[in-house]
PDB file of N, CA and C in Angstrom:
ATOM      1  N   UNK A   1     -33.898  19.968 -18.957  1.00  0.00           N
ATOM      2  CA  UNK A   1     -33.895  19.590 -20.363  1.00  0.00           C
ATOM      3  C   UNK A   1     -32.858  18.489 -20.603  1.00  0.00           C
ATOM      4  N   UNK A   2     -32.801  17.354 -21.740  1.00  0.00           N
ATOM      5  CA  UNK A   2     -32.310  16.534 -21.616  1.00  0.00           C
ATOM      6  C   UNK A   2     -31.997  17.009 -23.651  1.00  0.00           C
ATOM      7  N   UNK A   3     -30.593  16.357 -23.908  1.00  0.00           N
ATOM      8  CA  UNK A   3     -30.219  16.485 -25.007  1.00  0.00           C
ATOM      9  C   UNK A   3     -30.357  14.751 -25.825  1.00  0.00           C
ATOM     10  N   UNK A   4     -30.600  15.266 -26.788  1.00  0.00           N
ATOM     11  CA  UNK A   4     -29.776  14.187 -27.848  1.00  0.00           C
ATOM     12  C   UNK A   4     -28.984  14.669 -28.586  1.00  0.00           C
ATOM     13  N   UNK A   5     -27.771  13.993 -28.520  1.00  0.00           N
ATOM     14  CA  UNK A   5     -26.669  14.414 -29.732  1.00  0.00           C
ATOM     15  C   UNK A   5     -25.638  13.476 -30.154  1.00  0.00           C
ATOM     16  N   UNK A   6     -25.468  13.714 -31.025  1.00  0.00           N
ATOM     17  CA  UNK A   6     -24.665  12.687 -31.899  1.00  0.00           C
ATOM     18  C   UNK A   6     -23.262  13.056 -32.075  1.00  0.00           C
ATOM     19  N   UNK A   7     -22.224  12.157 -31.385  1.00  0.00           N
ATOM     20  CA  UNK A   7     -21.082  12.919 -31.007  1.00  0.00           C
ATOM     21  C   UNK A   7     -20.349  13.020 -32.429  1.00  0.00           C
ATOM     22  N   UNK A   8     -20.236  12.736 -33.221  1.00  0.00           N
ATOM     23  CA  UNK A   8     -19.526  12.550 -34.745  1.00  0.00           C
ATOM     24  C   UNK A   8     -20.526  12.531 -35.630  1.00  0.00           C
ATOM     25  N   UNK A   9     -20.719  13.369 -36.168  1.00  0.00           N
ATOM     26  CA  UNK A   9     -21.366  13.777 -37.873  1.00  0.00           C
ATOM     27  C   UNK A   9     -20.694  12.719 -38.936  1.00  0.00           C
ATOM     28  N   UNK A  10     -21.073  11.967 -39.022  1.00  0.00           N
ATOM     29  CA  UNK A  10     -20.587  10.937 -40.370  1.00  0.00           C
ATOM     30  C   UNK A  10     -21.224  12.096 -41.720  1.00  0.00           C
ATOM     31  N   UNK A  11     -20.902  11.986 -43.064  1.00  0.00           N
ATOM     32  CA  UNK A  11     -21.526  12.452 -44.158  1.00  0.00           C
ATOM     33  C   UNK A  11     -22.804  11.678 -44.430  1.00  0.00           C
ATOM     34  N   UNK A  12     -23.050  10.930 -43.998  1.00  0.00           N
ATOM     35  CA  UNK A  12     -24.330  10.236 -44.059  1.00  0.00           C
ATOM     36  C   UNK A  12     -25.284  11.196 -43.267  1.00  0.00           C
ATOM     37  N   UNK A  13     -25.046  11.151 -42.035  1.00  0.00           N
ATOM     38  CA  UNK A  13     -25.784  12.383 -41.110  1.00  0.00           C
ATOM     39  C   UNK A  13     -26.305  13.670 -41.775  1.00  0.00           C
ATOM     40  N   UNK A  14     -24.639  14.153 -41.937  1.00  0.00           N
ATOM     41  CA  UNK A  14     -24.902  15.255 -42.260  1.00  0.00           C
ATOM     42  C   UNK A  14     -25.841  15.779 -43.650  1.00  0.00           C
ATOM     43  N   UNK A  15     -26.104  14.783 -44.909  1.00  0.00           N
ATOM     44  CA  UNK A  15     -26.856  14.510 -45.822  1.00  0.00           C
ATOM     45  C   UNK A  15     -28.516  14.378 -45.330  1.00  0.00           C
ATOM     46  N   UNK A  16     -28.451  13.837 -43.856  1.00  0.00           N
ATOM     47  CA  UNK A  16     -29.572  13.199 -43.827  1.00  0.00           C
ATOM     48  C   UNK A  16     -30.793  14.341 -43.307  1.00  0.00           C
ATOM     49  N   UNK A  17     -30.233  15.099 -43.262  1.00  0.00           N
ATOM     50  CA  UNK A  17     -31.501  16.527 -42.463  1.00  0.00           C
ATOM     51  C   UNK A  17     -31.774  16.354 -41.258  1.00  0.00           C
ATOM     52  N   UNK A  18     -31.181  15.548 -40.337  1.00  0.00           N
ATOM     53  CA  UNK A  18     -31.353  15.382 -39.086  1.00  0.00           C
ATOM     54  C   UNK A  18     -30.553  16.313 -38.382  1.00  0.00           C
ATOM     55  N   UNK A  19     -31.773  16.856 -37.921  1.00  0.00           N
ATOM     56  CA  UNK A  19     -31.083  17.402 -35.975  1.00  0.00           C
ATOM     57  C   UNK A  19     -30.649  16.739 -35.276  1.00  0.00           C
ATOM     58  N   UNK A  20     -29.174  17.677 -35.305  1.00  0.00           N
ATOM     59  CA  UNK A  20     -28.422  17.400 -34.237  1.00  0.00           C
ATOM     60  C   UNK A  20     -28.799  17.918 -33.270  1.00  0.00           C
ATOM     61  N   UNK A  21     -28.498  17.619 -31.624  1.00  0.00           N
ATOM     62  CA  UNK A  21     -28.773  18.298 -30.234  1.00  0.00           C
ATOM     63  C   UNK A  21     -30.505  18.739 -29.697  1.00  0.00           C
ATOM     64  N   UNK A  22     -30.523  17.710 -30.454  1.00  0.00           N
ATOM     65  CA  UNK A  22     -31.595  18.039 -30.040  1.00  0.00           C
ATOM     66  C   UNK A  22     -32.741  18.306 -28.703  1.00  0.00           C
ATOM     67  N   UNK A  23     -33.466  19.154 -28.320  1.00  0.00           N
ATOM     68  CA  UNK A  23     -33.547  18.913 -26.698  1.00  0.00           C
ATOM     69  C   UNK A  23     -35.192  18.469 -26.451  1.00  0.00           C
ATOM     70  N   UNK A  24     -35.229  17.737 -25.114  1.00  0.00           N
ATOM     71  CA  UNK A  24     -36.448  17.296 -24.909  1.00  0.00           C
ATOM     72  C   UNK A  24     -36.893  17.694 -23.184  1.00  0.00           C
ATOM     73  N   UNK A  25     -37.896  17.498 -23.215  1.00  0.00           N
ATOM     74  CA  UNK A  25     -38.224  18.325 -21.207  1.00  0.00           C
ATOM     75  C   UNK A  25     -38.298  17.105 -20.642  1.00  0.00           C
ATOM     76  N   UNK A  26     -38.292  15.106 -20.702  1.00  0.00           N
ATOM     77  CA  UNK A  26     -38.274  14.658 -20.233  1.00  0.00           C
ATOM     78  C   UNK A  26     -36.995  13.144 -20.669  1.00  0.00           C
ATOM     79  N   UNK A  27     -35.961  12.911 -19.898  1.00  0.00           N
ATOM     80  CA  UNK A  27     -35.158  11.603 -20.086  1.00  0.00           C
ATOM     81  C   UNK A  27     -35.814  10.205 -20.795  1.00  0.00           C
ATOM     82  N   UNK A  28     -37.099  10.383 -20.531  1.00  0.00           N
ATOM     83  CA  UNK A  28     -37.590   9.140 -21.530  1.00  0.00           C
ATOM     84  C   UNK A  28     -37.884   9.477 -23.144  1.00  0.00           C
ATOM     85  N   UNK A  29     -38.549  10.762 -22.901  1.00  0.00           N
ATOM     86  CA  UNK A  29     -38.472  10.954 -24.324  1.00  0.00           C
ATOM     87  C   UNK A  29     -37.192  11.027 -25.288  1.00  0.00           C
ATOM     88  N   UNK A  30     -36.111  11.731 -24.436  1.00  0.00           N
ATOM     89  CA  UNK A  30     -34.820  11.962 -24.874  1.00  0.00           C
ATOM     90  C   UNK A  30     -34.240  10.489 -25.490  1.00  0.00           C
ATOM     91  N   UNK A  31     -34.467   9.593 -24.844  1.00  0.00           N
ATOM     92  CA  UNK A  31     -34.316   8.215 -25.165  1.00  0.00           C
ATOM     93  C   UNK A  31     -34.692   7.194 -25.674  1.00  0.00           C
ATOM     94  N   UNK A  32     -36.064   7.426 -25.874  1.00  0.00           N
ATOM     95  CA  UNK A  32     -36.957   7.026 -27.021  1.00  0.00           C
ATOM     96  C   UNK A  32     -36.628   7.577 -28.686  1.00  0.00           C
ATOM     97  N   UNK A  33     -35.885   9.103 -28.502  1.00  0.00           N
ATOM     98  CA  UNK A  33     -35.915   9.539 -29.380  1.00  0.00           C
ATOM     99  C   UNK A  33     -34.401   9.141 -30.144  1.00  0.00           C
ATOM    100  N   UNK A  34     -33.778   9.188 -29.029  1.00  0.00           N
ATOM    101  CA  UNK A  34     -32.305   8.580 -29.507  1.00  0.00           C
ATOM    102  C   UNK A  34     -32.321   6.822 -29.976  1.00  0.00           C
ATOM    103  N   UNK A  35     -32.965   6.028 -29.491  1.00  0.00           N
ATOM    104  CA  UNK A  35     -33.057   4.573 -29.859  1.00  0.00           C
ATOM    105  C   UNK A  35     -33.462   4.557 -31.592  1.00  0.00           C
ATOM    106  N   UNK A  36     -34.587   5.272 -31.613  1.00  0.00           N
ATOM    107  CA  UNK A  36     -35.561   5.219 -33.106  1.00  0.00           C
ATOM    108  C   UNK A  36     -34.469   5.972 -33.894  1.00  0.00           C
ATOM    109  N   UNK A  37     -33.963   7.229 -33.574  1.00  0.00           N
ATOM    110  CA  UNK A  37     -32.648   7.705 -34.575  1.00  0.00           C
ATOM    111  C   UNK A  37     -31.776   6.478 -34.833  1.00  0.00           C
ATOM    112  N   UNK A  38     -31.156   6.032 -33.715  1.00  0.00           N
ATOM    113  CA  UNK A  38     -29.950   4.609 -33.610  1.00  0.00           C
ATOM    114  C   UNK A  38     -30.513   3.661 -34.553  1.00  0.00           C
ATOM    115  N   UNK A  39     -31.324   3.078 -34.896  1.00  0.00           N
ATOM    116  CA  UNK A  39     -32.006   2.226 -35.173  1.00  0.00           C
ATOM    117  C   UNK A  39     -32.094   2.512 -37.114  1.00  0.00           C
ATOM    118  N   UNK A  40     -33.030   4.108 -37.018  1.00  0.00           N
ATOM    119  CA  UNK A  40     -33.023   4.253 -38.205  1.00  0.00           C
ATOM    120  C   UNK A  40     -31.217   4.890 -39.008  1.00  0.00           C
ATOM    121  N   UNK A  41     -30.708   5.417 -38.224  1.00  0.00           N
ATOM    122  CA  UNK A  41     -28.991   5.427 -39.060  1.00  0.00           C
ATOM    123  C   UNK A  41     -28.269   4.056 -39.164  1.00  0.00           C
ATOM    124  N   UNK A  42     -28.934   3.213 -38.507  1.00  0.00           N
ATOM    125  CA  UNK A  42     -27.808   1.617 -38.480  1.00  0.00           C
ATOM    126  C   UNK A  42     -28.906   0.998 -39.469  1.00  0.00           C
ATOM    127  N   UNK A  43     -30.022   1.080 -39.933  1.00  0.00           N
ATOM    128  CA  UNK A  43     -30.529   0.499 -41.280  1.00  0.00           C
ATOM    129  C   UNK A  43     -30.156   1.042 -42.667  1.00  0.00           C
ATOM    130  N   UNK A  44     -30.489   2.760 -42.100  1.00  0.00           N
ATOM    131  CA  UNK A  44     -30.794   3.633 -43.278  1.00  0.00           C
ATOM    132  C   UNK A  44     -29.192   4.011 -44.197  1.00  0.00           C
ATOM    133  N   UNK A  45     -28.779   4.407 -43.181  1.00  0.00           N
ATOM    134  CA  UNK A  45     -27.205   5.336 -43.853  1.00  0.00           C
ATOM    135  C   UNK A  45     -26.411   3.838 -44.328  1.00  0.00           C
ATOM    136  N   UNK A  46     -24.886   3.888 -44.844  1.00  0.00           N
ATOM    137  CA  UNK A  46     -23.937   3.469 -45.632  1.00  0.00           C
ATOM    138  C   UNK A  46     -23.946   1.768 -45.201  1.00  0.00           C
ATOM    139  N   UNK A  47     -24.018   1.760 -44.048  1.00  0.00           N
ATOM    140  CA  UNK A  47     -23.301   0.403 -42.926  1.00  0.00           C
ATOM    141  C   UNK A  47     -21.947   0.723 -42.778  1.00  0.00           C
ATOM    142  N   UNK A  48     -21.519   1.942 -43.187  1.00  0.00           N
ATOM    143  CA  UNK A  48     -19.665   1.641 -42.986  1.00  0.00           C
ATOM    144  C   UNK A  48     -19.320   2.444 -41.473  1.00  0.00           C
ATOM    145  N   UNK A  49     -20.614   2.592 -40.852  1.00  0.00           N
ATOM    146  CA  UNK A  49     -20.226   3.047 -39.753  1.00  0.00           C
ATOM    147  C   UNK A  49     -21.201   2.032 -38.394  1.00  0.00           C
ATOM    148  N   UNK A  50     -21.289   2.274 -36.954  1.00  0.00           N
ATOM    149  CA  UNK A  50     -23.065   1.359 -36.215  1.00  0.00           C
ATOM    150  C   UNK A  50     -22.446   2.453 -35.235  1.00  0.00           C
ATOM    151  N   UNK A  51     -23.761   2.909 -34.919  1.00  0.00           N
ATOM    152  CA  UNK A  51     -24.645   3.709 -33.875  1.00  0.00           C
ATOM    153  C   UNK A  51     -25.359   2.924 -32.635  1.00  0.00           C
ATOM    154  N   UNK A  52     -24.374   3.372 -31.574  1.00  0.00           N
ATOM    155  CA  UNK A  52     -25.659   3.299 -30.393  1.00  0.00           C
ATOM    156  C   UNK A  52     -25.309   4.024 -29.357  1.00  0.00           C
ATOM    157  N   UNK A  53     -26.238   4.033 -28.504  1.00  0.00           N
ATOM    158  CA  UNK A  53     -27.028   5.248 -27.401  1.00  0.00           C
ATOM    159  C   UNK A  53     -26.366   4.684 -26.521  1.00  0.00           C
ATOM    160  N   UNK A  54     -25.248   6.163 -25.524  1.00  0.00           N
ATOM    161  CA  UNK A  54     -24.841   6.124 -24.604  1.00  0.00           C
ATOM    162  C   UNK A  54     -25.240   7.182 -23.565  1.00  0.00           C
ATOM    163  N   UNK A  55     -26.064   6.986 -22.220  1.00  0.00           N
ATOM    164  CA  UNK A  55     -26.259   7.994 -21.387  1.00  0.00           C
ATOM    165  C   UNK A  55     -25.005   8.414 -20.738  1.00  0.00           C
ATOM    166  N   UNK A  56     -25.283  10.088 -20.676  1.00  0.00           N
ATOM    167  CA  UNK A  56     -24.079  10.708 -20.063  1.00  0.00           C
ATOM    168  C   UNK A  56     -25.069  11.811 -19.215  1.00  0.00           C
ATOM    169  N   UNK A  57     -24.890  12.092 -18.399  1.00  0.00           N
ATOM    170  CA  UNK A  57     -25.608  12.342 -17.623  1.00  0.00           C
ATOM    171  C   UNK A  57     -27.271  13.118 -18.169  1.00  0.00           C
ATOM    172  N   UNK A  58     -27.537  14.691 -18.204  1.00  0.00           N
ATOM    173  CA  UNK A  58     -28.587  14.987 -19.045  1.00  0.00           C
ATOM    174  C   UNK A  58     -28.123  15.096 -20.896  1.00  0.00           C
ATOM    175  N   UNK A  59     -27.329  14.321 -21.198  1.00  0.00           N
ATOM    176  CA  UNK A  59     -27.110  13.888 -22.649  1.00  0.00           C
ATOM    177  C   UNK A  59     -27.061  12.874 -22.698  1.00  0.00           C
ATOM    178  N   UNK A  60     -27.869  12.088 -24.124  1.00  0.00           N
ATOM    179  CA  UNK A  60     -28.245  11.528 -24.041  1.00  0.00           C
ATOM    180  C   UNK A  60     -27.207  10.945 -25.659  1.00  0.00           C
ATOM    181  N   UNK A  61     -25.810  10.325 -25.513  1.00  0.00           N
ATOM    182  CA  UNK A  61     -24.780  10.261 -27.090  1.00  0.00           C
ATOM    183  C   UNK A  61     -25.522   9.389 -27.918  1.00  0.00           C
ATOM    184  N   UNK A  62     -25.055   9.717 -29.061  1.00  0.00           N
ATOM    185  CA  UNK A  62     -25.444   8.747 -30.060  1.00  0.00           C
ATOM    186  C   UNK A  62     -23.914   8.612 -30.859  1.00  0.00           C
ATOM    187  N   UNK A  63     -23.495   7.765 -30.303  1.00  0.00           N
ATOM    188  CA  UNK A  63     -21.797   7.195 -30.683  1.00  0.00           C
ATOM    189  C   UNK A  63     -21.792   6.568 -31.845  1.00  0.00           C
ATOM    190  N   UNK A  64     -20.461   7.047 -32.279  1.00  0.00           N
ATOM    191  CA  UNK A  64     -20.275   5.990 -34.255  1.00  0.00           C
ATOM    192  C   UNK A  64     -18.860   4.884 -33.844  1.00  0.00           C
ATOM    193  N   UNK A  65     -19.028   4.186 -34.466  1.00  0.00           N
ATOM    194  CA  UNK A  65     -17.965   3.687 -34.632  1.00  0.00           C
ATOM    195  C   UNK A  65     -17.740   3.299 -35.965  1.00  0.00           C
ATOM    196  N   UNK A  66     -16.949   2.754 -36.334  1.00  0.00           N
ATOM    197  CA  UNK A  66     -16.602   2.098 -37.772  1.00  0.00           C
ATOM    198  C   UNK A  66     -16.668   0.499 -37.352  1.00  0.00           C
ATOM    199  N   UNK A  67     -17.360   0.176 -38.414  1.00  0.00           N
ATOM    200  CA  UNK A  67     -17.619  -1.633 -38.978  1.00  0.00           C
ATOM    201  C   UNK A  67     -15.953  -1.929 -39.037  1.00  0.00           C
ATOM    202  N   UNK A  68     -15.713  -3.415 -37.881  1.00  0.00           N
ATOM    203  CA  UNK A  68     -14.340  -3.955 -38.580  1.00  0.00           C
ATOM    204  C   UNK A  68     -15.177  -4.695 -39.928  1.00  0.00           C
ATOM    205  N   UNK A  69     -14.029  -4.675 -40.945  1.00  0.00           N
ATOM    206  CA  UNK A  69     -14.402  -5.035 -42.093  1.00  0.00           C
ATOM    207  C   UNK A  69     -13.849  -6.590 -42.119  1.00  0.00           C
ATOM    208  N   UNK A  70     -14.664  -7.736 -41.991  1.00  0.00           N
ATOM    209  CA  UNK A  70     -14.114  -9.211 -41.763  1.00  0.00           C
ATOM    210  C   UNK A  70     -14.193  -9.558 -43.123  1.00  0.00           C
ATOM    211  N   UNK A  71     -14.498  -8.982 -44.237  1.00  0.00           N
ATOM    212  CA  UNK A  71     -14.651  -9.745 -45.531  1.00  0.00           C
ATOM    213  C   UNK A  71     -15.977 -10.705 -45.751  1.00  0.00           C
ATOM    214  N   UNK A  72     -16.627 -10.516 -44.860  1.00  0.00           N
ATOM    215  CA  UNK A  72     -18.375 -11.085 -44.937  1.00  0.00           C
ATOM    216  C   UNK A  72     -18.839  -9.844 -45.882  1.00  0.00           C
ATOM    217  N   UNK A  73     -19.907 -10.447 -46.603  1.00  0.00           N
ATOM    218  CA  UNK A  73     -20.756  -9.694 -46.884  1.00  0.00           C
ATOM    219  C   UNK A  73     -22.065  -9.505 -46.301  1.00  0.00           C
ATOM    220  N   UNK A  74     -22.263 -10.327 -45.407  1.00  0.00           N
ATOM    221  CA  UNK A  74     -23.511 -10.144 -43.873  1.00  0.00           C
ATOM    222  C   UNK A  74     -24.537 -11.100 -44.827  1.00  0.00           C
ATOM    223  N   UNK A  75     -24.626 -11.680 -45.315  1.00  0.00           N
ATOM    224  CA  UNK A  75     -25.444 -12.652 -46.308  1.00  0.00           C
ATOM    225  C   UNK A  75     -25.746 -13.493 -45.026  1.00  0.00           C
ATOM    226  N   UNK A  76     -25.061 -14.124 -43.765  1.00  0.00           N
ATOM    227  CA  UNK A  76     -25.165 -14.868 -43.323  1.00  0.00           C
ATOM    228  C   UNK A  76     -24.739 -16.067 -43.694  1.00  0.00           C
ATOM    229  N   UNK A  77     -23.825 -16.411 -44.811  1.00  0.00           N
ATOM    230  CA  UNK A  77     -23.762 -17.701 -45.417  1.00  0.00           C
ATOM    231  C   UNK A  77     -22.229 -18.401 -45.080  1.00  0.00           C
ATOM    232  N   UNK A  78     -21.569 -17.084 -44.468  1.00  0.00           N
ATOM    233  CA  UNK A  78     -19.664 -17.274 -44.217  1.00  0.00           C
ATOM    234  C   UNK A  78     -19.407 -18.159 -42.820  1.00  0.00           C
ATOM    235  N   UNK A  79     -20.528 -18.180 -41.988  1.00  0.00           N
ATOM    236  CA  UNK A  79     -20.312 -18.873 -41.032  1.00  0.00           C
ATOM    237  C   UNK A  79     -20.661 -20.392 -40.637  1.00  0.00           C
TER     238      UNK A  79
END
């Protein structure tokens, strides 16, 4: 069995009804399933945090970090 889990619960998460740890019987699915989560928490939730998928052996992390805050507003227009 292969896990997905999300090593830090942001309040966004935890709001969001998503399973945590979740388990799967094959590493691709496990990873398919973790990308489309990554993907949908780095659109969906705050932006004050970005998500992405780190393999650890049969776990499969879904790591947070915090946004440095550069004073952009991501408009694309500051650079």
């Amino acid at each position: 069995m292969f896990k997905v889990t999300v090593e830090k619960e942001c309040g966004c998460f935890r709001k969001s009804g998503i399973n945590n740890n979740q388990e799967f019987a094959s590493k691709d699915n496990a990873l398919i399933k973790a990308m489309e989560l990554t993907k949908d928490m780095n659109s969906d939730f705050c932006q004050k945090h970005e998500f992405k998928v780190v393999e650890s052996g049969d776990t499969i992390l879904i790591k947070v970090d915090e946004k440095a805050h550069t004073g952009c507003c991501g408009g694309g227009h500051c650079s």
